[in-house]
PDB file of N, CA and C in Angstrom:
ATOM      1  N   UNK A   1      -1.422  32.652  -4.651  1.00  0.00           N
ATOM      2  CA  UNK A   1      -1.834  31.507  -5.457  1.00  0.00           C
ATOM      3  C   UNK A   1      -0.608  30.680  -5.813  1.00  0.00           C
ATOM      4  N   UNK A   2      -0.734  29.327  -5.393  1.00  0.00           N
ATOM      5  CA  UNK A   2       0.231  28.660  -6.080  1.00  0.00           C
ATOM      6  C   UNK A   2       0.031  28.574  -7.396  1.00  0.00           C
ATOM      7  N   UNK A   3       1.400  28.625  -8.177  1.00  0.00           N
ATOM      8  CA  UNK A   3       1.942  28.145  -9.714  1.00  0.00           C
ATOM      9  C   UNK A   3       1.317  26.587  -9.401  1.00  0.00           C
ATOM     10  N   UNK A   4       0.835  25.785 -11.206  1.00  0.00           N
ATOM     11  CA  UNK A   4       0.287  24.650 -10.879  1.00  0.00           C
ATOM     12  C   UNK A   4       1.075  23.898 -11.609  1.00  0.00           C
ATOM     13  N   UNK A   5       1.240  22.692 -11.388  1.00  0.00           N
ATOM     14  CA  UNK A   5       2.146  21.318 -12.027  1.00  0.00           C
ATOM     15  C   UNK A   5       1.308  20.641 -12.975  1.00  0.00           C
ATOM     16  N   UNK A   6       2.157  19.788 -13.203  1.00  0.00           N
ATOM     17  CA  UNK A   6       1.051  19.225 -14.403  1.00  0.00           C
ATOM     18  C   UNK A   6       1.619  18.095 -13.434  1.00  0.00           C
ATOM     19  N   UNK A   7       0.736  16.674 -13.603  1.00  0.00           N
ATOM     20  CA  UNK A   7       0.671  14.982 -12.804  1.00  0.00           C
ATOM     21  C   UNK A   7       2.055  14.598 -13.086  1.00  0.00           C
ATOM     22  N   UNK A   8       2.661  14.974 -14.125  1.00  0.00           N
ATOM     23  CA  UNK A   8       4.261  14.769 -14.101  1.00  0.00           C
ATOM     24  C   UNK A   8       4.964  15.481 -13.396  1.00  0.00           C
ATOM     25  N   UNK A   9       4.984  16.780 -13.261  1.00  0.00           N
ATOM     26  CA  UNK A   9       6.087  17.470 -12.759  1.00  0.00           C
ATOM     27  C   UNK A   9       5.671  17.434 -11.418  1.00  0.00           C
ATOM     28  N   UNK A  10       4.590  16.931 -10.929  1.00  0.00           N
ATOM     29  CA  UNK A  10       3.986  16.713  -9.233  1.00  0.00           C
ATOM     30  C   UNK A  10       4.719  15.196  -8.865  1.00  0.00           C
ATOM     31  N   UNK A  11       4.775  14.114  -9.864  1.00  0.00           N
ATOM     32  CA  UNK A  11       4.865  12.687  -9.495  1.00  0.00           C
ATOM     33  C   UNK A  11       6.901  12.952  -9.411  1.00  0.00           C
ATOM     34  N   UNK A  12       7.322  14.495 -10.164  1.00  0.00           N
ATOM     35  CA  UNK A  12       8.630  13.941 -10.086  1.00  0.00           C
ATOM     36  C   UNK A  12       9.495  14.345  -9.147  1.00  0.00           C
ATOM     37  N   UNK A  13       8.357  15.428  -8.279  1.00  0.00           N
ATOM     38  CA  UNK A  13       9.135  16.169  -7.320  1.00  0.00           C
ATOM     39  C   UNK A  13       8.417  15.640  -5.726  1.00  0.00           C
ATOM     40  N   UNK A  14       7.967  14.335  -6.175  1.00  0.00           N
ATOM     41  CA  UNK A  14       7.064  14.031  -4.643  1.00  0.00           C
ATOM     42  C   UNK A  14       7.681  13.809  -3.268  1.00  0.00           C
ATOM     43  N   UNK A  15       9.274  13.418  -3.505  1.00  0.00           N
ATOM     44  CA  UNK A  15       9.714  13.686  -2.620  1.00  0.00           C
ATOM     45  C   UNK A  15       9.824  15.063  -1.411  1.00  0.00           C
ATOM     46  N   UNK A  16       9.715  16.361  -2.419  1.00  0.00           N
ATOM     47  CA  UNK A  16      10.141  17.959  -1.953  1.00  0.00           C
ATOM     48  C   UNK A  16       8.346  17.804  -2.035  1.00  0.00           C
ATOM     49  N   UNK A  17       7.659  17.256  -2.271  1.00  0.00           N
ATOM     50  CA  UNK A  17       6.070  17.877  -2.298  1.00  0.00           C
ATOM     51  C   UNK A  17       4.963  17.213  -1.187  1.00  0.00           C
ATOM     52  N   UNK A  18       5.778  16.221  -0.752  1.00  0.00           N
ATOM     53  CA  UNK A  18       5.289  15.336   0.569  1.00  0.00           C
ATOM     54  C   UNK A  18       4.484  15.942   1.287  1.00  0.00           C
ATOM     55  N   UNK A  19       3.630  16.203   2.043  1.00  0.00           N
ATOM     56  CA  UNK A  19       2.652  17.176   3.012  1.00  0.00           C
ATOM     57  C   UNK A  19       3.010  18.463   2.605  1.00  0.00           C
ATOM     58  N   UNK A  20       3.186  18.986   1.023  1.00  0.00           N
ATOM     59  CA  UNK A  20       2.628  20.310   1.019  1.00  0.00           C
ATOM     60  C   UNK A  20       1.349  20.861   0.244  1.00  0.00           C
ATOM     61  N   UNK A  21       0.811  21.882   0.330  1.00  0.00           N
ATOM     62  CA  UNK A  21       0.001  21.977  -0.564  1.00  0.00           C
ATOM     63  C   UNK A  21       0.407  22.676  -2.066  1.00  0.00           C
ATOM     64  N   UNK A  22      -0.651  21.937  -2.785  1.00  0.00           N
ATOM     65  CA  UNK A  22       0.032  21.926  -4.185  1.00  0.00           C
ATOM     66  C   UNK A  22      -1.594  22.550  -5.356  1.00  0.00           C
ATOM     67  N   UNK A  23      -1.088  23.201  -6.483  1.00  0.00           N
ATOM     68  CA  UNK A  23      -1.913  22.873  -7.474  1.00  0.00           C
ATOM     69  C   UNK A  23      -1.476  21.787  -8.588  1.00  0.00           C
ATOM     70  N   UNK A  24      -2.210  21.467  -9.249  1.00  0.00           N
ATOM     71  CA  UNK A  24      -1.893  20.287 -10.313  1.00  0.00           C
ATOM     72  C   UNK A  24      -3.181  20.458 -11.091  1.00  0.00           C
ATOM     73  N   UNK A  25      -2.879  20.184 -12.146  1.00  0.00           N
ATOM     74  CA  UNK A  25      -4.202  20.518 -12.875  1.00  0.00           C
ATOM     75  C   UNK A  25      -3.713  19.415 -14.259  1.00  0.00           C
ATOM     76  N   UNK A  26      -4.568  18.731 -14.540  1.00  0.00           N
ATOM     77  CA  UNK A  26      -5.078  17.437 -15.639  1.00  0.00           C
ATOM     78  C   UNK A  26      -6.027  17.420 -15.802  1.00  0.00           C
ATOM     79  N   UNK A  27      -6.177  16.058 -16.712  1.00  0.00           N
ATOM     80  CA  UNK A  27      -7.870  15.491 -16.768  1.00  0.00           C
ATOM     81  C   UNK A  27      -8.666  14.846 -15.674  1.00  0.00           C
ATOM     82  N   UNK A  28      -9.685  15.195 -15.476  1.00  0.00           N
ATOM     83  CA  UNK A  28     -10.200  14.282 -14.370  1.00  0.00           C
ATOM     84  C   UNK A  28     -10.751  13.178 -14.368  1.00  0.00           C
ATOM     85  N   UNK A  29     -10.459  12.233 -13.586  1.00  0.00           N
ATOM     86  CA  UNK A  29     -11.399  10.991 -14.028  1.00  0.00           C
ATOM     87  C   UNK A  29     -12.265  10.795 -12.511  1.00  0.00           C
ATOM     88  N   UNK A  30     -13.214  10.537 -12.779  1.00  0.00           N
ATOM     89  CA  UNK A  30     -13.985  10.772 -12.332  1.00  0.00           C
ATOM     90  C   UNK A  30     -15.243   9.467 -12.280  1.00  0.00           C
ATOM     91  N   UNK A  31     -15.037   7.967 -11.545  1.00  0.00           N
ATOM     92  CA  UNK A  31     -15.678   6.666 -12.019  1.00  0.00           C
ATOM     93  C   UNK A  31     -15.598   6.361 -11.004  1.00  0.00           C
ATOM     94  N   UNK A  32     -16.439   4.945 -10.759  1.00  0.00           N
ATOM     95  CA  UNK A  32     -16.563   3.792  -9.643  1.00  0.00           C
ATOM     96  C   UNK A  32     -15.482   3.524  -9.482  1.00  0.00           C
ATOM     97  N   UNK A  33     -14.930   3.852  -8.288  1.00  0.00           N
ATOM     98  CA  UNK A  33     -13.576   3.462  -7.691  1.00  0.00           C
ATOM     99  C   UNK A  33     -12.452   4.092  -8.158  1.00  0.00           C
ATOM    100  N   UNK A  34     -12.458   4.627  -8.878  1.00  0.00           N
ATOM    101  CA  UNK A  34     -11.388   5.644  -9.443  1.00  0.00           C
ATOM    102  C   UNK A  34     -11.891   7.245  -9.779  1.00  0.00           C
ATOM    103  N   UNK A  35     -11.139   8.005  -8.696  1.00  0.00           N
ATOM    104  CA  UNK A  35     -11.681   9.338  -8.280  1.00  0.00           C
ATOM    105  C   UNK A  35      -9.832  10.005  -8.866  1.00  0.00           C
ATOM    106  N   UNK A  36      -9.190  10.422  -9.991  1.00  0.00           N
ATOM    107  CA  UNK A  36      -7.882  10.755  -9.678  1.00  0.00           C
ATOM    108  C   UNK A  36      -7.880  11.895 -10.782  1.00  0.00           C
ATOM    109  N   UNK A  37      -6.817  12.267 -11.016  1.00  0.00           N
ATOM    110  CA  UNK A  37      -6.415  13.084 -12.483  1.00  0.00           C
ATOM    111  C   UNK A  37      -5.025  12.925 -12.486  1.00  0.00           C
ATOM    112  N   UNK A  38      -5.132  12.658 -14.041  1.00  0.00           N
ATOM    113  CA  UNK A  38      -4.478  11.967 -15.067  1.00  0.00           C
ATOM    114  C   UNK A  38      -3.430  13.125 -15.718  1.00  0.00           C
ATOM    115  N   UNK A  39      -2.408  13.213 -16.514  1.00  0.00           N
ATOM    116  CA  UNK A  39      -1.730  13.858 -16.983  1.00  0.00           C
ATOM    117  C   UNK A  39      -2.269  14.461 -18.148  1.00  0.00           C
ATOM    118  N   UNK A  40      -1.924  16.048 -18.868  1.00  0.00           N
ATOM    119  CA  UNK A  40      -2.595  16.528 -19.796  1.00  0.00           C
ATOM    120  C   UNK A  40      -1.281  17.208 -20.299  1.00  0.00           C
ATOM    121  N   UNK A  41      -1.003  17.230 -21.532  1.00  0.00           N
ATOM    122  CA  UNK A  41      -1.615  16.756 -22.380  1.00  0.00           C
ATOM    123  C   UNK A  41      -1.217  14.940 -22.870  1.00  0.00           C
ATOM    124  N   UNK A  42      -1.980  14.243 -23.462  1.00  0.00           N
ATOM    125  CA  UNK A  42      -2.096  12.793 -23.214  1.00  0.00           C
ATOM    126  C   UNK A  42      -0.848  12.226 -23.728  1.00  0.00           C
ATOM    127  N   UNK A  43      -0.365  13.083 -25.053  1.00  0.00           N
ATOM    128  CA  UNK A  43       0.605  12.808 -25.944  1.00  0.00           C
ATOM    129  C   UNK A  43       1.972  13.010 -24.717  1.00  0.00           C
ATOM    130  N   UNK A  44       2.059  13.169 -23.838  1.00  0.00           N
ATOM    131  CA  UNK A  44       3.108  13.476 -22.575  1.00  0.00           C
ATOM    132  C   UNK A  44       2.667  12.258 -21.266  1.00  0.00           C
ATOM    133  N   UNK A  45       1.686  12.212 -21.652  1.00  0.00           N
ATOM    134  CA  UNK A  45       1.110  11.018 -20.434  1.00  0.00           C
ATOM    135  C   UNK A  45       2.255   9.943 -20.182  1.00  0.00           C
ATOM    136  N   UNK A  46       2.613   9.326 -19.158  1.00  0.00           N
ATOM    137  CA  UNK A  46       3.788   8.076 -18.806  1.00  0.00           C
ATOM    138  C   UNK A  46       2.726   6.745 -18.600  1.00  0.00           C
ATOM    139  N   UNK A  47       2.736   5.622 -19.378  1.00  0.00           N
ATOM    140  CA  UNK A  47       2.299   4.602 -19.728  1.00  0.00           C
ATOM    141  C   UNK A  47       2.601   3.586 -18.366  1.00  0.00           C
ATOM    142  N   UNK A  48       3.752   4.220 -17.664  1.00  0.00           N
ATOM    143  CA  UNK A  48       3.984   3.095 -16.333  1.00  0.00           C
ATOM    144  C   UNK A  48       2.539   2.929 -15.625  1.00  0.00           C
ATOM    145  N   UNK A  49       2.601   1.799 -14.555  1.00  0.00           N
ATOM    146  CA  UNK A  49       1.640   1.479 -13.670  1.00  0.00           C
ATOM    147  C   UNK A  49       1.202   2.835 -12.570  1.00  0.00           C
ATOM    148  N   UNK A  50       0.111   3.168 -12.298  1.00  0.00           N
ATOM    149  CA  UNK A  50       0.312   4.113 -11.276  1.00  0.00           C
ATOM    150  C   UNK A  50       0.352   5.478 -11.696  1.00  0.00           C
ATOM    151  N   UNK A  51       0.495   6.269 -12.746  1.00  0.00           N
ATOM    152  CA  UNK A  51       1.070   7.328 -13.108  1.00  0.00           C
ATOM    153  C   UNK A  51      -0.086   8.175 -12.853  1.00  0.00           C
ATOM    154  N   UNK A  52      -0.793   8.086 -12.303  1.00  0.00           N
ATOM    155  CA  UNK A  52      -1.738   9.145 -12.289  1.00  0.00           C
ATOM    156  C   UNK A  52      -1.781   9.443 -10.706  1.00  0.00           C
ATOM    157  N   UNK A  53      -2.702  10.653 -10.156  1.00  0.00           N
ATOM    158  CA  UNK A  53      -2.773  11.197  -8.628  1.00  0.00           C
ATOM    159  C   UNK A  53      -4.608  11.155  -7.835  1.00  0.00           C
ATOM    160  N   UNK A  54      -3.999  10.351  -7.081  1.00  0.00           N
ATOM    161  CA  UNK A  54      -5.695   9.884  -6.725  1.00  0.00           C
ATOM    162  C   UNK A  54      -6.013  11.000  -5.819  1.00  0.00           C
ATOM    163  N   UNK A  55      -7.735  11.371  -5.789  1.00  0.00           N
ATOM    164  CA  UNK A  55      -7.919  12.646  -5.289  1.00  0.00           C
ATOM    165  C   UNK A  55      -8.809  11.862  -4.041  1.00  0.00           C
ATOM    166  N   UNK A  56      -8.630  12.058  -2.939  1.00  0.00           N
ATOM    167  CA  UNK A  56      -9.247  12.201  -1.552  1.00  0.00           C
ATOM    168  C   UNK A  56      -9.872  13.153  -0.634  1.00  0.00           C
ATOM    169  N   UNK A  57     -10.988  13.023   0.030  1.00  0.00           N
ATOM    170  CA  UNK A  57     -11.248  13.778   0.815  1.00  0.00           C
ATOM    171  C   UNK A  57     -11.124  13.863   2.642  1.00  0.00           C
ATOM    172  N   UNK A  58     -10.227  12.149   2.718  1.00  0.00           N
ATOM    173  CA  UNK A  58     -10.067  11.775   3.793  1.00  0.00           C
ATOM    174  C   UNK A  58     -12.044  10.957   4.643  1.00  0.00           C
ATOM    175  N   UNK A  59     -11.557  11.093   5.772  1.00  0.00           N
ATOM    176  CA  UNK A  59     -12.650  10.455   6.677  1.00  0.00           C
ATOM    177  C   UNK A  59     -13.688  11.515   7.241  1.00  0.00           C
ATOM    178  N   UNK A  60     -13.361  12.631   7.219  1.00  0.00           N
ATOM    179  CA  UNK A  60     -14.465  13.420   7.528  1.00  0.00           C
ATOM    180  C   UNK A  60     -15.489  14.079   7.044  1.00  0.00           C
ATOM    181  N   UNK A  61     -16.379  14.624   7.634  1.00  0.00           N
ATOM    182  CA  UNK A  61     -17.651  15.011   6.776  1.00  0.00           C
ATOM    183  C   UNK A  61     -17.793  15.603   5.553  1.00  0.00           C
ATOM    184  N   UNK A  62     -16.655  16.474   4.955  1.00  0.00           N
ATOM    185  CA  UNK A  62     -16.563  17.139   3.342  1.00  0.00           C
ATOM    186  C   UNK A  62     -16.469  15.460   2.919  1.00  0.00           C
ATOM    187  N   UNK A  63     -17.277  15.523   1.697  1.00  0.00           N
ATOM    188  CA  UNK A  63     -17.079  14.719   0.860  1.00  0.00           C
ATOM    189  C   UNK A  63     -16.990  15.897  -0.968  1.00  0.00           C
ATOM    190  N   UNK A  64     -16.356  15.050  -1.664  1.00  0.00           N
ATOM    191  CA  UNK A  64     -16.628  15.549  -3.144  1.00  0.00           C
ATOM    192  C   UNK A  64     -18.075  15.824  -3.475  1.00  0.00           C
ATOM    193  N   UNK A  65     -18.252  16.435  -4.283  1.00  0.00           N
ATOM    194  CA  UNK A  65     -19.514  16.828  -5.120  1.00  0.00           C
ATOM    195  C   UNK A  65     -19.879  15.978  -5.938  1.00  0.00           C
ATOM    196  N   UNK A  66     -20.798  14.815  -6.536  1.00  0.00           N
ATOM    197  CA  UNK A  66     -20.637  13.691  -7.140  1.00  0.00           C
ATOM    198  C   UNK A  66     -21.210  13.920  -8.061  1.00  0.00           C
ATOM    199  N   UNK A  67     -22.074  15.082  -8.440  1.00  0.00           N
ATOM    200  CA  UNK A  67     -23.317  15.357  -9.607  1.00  0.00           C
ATOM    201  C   UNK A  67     -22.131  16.224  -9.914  1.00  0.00           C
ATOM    202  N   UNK A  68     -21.643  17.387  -9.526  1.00  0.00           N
ATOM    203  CA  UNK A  68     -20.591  18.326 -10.305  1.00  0.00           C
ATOM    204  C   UNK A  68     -19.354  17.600 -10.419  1.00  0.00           C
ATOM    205  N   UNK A  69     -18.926  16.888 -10.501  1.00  0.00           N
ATOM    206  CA  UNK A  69     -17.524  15.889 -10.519  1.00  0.00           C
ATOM    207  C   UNK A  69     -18.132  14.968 -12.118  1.00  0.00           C
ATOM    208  N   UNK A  70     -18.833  14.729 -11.523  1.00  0.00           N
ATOM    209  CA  UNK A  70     -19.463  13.859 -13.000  1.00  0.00           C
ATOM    210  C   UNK A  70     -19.205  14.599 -14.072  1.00  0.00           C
ATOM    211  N   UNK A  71     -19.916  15.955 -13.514  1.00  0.00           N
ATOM    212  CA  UNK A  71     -19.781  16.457 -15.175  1.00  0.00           C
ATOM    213  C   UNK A  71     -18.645  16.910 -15.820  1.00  0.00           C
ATOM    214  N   UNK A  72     -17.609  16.768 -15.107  1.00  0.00           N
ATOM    215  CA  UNK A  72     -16.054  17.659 -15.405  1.00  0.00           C
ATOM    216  C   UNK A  72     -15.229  16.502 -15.699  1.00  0.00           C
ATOM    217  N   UNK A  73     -15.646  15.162 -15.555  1.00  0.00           N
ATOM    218  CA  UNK A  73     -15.064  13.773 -15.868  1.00  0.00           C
ATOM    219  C   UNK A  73     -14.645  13.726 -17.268  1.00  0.00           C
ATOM    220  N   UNK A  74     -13.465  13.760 -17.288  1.00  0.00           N
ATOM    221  CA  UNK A  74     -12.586  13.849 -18.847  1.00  0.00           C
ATOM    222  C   UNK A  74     -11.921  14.913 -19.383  1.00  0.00           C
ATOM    223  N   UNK A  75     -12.522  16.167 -18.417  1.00  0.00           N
ATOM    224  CA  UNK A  75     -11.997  17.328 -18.900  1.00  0.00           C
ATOM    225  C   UNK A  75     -11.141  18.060 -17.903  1.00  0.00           C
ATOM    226  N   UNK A  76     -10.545  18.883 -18.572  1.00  0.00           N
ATOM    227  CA  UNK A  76      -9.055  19.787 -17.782  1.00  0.00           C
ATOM    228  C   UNK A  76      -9.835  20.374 -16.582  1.00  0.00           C
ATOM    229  N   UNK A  77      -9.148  20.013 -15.624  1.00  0.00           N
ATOM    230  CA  UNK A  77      -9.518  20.765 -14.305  1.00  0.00           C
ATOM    231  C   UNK A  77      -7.897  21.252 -13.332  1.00  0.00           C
ATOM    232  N   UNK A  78      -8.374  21.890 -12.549  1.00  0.00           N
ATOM    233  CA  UNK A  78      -7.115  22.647 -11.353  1.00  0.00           C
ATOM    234  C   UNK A  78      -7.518  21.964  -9.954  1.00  0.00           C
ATOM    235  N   UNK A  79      -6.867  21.105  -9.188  1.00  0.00           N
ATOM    236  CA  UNK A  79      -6.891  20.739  -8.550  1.00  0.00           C
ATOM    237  C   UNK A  79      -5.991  21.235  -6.881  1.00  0.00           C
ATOM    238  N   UNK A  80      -6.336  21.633  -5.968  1.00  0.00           N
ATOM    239  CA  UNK A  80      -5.728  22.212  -4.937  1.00  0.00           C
ATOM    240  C   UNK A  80      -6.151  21.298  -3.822  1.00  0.00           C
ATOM    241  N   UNK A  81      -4.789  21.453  -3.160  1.00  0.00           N
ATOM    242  CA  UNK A  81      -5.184  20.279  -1.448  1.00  0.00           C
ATOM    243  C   UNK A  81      -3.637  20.209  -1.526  1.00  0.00           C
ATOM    244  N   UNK A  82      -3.818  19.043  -0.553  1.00  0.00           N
ATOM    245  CA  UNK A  82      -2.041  19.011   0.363  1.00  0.00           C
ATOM    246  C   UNK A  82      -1.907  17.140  -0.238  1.00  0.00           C
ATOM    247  N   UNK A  83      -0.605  17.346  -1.031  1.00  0.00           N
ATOM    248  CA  UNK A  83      -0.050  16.610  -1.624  1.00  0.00           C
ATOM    249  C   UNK A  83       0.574  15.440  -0.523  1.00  0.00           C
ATOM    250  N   UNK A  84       0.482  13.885  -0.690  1.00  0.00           N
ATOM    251  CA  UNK A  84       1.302  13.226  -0.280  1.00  0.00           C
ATOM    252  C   UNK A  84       1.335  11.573  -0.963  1.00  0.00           C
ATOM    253  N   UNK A  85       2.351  11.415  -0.431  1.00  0.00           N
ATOM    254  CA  UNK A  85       3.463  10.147  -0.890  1.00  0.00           C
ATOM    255  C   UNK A  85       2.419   9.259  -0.168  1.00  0.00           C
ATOM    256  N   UNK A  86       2.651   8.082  -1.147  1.00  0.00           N
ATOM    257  CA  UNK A  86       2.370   6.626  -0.767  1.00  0.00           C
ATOM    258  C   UNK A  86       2.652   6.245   0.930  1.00  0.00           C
ATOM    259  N   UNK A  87       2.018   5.434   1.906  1.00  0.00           N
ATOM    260  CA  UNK A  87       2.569   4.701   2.604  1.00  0.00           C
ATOM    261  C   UNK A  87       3.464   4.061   2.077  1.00  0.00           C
ATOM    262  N   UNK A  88       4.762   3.766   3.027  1.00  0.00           N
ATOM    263  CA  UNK A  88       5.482   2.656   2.622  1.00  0.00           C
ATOM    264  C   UNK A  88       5.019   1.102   2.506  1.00  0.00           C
ATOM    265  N   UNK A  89       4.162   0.751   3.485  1.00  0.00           N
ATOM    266  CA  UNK A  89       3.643  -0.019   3.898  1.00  0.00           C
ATOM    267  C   UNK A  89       3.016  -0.856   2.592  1.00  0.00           C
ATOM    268  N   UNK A  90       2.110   0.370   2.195  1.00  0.00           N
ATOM    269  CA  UNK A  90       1.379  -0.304   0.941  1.00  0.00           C
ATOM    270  C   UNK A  90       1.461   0.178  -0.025  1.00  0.00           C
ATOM    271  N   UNK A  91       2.629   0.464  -0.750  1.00  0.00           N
ATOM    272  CA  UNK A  91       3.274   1.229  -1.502  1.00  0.00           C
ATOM    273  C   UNK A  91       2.477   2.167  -2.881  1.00  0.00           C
ATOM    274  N   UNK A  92       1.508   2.427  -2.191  1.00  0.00           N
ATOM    275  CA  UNK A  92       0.505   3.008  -3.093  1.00  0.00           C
ATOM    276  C   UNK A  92      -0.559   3.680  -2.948  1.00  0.00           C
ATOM    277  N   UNK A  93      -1.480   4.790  -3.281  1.00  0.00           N
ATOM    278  CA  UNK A  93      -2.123   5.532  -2.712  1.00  0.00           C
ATOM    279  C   UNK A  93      -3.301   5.091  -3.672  1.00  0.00           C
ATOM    280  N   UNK A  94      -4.697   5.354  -2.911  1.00  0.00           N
ATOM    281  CA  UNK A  94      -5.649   5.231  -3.679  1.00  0.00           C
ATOM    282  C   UNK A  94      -6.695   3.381  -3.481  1.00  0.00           C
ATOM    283  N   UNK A  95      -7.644   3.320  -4.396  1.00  0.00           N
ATOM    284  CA  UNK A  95      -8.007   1.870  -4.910  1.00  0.00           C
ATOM    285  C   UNK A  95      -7.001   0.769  -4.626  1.00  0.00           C
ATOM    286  N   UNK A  96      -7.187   0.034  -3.588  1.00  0.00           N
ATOM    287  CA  UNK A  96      -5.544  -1.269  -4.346  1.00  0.00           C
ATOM    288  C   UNK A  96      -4.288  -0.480  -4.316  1.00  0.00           C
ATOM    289  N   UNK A  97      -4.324   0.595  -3.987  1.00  0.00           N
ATOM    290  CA  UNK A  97      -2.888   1.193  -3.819  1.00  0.00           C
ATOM    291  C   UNK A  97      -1.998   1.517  -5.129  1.00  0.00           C
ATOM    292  N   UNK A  98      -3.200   1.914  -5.879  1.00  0.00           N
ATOM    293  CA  UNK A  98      -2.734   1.940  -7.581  1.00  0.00           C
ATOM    294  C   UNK A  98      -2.216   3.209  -7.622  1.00  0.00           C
ATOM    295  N   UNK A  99      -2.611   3.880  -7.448  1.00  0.00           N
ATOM    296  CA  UNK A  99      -1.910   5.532  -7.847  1.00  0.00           C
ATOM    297  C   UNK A  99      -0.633   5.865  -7.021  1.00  0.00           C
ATOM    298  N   UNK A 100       0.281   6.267  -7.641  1.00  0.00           N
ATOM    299  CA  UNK A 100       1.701   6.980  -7.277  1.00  0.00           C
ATOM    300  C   UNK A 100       1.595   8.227  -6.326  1.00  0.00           C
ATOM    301  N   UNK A 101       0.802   8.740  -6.251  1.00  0.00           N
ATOM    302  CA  UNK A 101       0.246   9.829  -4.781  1.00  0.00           C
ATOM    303  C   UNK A 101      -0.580  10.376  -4.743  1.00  0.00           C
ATOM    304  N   UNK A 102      -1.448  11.287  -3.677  1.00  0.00           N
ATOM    305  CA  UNK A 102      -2.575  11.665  -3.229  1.00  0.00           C
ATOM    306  C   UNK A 102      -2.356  12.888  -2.958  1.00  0.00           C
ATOM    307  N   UNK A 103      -3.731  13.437  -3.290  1.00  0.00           N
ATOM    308  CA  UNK A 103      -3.824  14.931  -2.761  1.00  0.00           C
ATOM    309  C   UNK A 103      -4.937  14.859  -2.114  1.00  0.00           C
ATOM    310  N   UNK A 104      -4.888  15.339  -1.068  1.00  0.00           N
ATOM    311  CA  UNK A 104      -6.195  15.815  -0.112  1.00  0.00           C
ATOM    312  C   UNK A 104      -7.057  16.665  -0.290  1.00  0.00           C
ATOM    313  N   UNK A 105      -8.020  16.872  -1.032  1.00  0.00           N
ATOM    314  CA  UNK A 105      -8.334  17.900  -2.126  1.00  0.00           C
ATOM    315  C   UNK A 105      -9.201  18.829  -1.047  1.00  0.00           C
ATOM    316  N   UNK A 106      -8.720  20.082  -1.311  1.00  0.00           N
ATOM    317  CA  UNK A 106      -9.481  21.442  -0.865  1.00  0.00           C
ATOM    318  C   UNK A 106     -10.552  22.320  -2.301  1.00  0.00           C
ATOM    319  N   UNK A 107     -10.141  21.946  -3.557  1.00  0.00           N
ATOM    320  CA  UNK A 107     -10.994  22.602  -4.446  1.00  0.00           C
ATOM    321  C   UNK A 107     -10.693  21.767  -5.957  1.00  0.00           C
ATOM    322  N   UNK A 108     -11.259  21.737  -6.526  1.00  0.00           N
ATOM    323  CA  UNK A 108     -11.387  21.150  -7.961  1.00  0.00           C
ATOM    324  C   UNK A 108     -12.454  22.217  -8.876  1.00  0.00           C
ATOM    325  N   UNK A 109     -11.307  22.764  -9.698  1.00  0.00           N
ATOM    326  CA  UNK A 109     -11.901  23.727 -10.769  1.00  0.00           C
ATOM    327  C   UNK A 109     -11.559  23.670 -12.203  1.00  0.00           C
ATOM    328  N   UNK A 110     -12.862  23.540 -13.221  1.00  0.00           N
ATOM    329  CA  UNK A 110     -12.660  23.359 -14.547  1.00  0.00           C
ATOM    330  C   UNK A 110     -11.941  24.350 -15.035  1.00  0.00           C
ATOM    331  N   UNK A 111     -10.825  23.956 -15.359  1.00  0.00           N
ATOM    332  CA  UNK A 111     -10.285  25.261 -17.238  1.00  0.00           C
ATOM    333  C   UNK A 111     -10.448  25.201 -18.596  1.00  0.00           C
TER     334      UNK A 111
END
């Protein structure tokens, strides 16, 4: 089992965390167009643009769970999949390229 990061200590090591797999565990948000998790606890949260990790399932047939995702929306979850950096291109992962990096998610579990 990987040891898990919190959205900070994942956003500060993204260089060494580029295509690996990672846990991270925050709040989840969980809305129209914004699928990510957020830093916990909030009072530690970073106010910059971007600071949060958008969650993906890529182009193929797994998609997320959208009735069980709903219900875990706001609350602490553990997140597992293979971590990566922005394109350069469009310097941003996610919606509009808003989030600071992506995980390719293999499991999402409430704590």
């Amino acid at each position: 089992m990987l040891d898990s990061l919190s959205v900070n200590e994942a956003l500060d090591q993204l260089d060494q965390l580029d295509g690996e797999a990672v846990a991270v565990h925050g709040i989840l948000c969980f809305e129209f167009e914004h699928i990510a998790v957020w830093h916990y606890p909030k009072s530690e949260r970073r106010h910059e643009f971007g600071q949060y990790i958008w969650l993906s399932t890529g182009t193929g047939s797994l998609q997320l769970n959208q009735r069980g995702l709903q219900g875990l929306n706001g609350h602490r979850v553990l997140v597992m999949g293979l971590m990566r950096a922005p394109d350069p291109l469009l310097g941003g992962c996610g919606h509009l390229s808003s989030a600071a990096a992506e995980i390719m998610v293999n499991s999402i579990e409430p704590l």
